[in-house]
Protein backbone atom coordinates (compact mmCIF):
# COMPACT_ATOMS: atom_id res chain seq x y z
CA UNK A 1 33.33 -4.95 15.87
CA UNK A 2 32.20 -3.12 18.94
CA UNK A 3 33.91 -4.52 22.15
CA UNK A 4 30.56 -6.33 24.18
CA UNK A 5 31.44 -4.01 27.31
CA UNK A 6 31.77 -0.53 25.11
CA UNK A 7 27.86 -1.89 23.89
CA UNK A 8 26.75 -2.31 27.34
CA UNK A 9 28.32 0.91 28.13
CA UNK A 10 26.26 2.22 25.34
CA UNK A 11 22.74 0.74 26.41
CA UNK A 12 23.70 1.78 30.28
CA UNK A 13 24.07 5.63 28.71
CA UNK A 14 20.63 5.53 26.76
CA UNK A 15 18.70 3.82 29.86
CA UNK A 16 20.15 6.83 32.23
CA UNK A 17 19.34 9.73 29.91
CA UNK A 18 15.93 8.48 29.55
CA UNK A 19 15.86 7.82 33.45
CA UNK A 20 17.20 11.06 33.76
CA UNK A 21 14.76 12.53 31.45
CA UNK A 22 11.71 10.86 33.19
CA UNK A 23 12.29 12.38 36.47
CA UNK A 24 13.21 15.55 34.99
CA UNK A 25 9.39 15.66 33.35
CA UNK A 26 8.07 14.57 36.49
CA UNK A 27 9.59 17.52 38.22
CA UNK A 28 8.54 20.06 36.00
CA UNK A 29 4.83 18.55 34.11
CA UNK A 30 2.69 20.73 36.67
CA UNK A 31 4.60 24.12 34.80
CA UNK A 32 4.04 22.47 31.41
CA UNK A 33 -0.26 22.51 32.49
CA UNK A 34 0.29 26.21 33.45
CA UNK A 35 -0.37 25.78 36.71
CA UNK A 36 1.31 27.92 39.14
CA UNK A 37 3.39 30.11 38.38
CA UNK A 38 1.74 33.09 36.04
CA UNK A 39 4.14 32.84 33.87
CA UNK A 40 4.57 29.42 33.12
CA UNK A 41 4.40 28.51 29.75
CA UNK A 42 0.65 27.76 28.37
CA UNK A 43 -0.90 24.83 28.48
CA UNK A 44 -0.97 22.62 24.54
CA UNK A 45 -3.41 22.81 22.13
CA UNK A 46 -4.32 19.76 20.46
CA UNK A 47 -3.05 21.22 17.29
CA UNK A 48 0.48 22.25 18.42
CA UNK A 49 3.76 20.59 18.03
CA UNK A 50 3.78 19.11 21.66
CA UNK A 51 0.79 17.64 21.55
CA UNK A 52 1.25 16.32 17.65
CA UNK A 53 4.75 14.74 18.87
CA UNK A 54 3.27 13.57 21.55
CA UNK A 55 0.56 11.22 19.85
CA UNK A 56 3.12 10.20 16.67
CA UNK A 57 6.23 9.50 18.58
CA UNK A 58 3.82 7.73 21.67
CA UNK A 59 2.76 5.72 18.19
CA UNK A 60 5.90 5.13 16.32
CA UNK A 61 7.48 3.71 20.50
CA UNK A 62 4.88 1.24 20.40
CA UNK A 63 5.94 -0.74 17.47
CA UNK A 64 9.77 -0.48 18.39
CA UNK A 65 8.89 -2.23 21.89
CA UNK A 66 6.42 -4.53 19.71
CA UNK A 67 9.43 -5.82 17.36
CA UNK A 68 11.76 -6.14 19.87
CA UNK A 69 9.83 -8.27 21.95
CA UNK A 70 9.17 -10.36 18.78
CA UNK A 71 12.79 -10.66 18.42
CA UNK A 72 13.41 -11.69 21.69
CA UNK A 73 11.43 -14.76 20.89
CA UNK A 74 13.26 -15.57 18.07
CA UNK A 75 16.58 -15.11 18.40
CA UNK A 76 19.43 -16.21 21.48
CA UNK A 77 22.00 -13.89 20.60
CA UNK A 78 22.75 -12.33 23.55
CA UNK A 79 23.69 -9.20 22.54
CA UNK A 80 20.84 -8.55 20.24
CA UNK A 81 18.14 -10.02 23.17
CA UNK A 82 20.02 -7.23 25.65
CA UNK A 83 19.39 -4.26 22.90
CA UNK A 84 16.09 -5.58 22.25
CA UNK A 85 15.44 -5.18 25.79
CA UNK A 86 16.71 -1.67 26.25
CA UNK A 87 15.38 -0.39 23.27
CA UNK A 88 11.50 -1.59 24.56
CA UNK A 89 12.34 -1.25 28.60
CA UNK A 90 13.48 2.75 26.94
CA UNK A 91 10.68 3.56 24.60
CA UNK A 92 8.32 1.95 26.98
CA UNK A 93 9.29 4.32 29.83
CA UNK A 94 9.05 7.35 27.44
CA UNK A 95 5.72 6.47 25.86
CA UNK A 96 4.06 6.75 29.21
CA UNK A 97 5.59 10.08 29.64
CA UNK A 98 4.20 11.23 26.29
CA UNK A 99 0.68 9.84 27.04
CA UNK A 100 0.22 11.24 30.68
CA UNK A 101 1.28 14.71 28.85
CA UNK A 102 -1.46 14.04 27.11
CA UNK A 103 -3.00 13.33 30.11
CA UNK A 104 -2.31 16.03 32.40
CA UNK A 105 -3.11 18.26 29.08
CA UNK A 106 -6.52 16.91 28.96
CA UNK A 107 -6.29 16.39 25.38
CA UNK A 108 -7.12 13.46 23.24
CA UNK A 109 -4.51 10.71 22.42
CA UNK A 110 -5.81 10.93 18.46
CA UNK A 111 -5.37 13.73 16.21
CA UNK A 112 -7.64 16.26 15.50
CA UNK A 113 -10.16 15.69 12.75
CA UNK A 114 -8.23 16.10 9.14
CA UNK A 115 -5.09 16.50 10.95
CA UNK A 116 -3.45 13.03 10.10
CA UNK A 117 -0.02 11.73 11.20
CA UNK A 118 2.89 14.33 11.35
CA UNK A 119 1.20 17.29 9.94
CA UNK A 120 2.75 19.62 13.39
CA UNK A 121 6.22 18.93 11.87
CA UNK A 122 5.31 20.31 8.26
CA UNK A 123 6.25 23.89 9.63
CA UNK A 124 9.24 23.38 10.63
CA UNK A 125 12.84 23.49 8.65
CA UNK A 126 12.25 21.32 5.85
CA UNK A 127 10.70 19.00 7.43
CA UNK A 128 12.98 17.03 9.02
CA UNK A 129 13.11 14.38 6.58
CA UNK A 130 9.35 14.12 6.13
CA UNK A 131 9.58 14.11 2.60
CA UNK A 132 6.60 11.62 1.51
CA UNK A 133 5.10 11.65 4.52
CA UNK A 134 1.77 12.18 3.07
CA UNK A 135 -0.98 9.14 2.40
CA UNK A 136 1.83 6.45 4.19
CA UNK A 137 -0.72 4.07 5.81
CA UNK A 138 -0.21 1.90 2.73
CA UNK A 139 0.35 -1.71 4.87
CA UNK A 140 0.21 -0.30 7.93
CA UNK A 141 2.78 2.61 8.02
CA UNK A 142 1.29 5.54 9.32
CA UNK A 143 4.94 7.31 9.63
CA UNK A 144 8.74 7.40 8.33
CA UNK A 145 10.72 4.47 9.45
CA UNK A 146 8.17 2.63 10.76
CA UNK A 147 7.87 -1.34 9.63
CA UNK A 148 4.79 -2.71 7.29
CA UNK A 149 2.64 -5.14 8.50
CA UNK A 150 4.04 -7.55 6.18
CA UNK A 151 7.64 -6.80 7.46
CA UNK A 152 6.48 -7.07 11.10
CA UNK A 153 4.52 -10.35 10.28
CA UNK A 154 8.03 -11.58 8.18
CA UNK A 155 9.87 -11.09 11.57
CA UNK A 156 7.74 -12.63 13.60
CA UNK A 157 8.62 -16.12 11.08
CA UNK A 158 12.50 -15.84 10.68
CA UNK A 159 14.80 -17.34 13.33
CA UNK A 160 18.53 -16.96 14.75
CA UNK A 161 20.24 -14.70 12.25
CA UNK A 162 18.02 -14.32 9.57
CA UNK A 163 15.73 -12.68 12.40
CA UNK A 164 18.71 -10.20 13.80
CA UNK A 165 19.53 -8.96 10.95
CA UNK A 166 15.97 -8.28 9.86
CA UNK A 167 15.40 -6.75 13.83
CA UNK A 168 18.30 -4.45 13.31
CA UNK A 169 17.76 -3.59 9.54
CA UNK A 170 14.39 -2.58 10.81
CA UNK A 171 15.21 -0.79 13.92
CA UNK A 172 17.95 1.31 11.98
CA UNK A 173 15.12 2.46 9.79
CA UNK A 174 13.03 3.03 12.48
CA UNK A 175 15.59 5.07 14.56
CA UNK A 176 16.17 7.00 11.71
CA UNK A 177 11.72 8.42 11.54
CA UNK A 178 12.33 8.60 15.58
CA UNK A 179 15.36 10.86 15.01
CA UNK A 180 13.98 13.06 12.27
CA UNK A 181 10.71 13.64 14.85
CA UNK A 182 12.41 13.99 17.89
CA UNK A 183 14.39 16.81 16.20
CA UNK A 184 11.49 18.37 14.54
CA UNK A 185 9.54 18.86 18.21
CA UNK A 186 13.43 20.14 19.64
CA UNK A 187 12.94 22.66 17.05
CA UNK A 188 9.17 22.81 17.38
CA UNK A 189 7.79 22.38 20.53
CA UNK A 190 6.91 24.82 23.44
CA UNK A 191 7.44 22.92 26.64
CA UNK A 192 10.99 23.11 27.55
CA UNK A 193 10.99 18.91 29.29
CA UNK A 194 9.38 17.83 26.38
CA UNK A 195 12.07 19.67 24.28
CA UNK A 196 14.87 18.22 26.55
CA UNK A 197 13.25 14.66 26.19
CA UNK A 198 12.86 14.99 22.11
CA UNK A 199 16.60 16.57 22.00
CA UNK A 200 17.68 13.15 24.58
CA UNK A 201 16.00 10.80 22.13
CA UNK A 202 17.59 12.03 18.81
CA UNK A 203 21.33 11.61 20.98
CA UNK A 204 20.45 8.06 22.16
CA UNK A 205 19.11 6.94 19.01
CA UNK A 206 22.47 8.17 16.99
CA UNK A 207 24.32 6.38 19.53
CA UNK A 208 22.13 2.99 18.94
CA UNK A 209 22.28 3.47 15.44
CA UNK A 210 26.05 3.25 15.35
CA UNK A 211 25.91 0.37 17.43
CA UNK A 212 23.21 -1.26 14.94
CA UNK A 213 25.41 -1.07 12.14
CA UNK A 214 28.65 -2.78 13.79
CA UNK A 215 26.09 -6.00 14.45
CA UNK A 216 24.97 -5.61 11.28
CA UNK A 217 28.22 -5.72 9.82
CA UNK A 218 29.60 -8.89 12.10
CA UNK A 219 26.93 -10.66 10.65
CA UNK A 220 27.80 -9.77 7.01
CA UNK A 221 24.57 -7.45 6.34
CA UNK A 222 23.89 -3.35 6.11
CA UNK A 223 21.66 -1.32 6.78
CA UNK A 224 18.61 -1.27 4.20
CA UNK A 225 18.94 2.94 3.22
């Protein structure tokens, strides 16, 4: 079992890289627009790989910071209320980055018409794990790893550790969409901060995912996959 301080240690590294990262976009966004310099990259189109991770991964943050407020309320393990917290103080703080992209791209937070979830990552190497990918808003899930409405309603009825190990079983299958995205736009995308902050994501989320399964194991369970 992880040591509680090498876990804190953890969650202090992924809060600082995404710190890190968030000033780093800040910096740099106006260069991302095109503005300035002549040759400055161009700005997005609505079809590209930045602005397609952008949307999904703005998305698939949302629900992570949904469950693990929802498992804040039902659990008072300490250590699994402190990773809920970092994982949705985290993905919080990066979701507004990828929105006021968006933003600052002027284009829309929705994808194109007939362009549904993922489709900028079916060019890349394989996909990235997007195997099945197509037609997944059966319950809800509109992209790998992300939880059914029935799972999210489930979690929001289980208490103490019924409800951590069904938080972390989720999260790990969560993490492991996130990852396969993040890598897809380090591969994919154009602007070199949103590279860096897809490239920071895939290294935090390994990390957390290692963590994951040593709680999962001190309570006796695995992960689901």
């Amino acid at each position: 079992m992880t040591p509680p301080r090498t876990r804190r240690t953890r969650w202090a590294a992924g809060s600082a890289v995404a710190l890190a990262l968030l000033f780093a976009g800040a910096a740099t966004v106006t260069s991302a627009r095109g503005d300035g310099a002549a040759s400055g990259p161009r700005t997005p189109s609505a079809q590209s790989a930045d602005a397609g991770f952008a949307r999904d991964m703005a998305v698939h943050h949302q629900q992570a910071v949904e469950m693990s407020f929802i498992v804040r309320d039902g659990t008072r393990d300490e250590d699994v209320r402190r990773l809920a917290y970092d994982i949705a103080n985290t993905q919080a703080n990066q979701r507004g980055m990828l929105l006021g992209w968006l933003d600052l791209w002027e284009l829309p937070k929705t994808a194109p018409e007939g362009q549904g979830p993922m489709a900028w990552m079916r060019g890349g190497h394989g996909g990235h794990g997007m195997h099945g990918a197509e037609g997944m808003s059966h319950d809800g899930v509109l992209m790998p790893g992300m939880a059914s409405r029935t799972e999210l309603r489930k979690l929001g009825e289980v208490r103490g550790k019924d409800a951590e190990i069904l938080f972390l079983q989720l999260m790990t299958d969560h993490h492991e969409g996130g990852i396969a995205m993040a890598r897809g736009c380090a591969e994919q995308c154009a602007v070199p901060v949103e590279k860096r902050l897809a490239q920071g994501m895939a290294d935090a989320q390994r990390s957390e995912l290692d963590l994951m399964a040593d709680m999962l194991a001190a309570r006796g369970a695995t992960p689901r996959s």
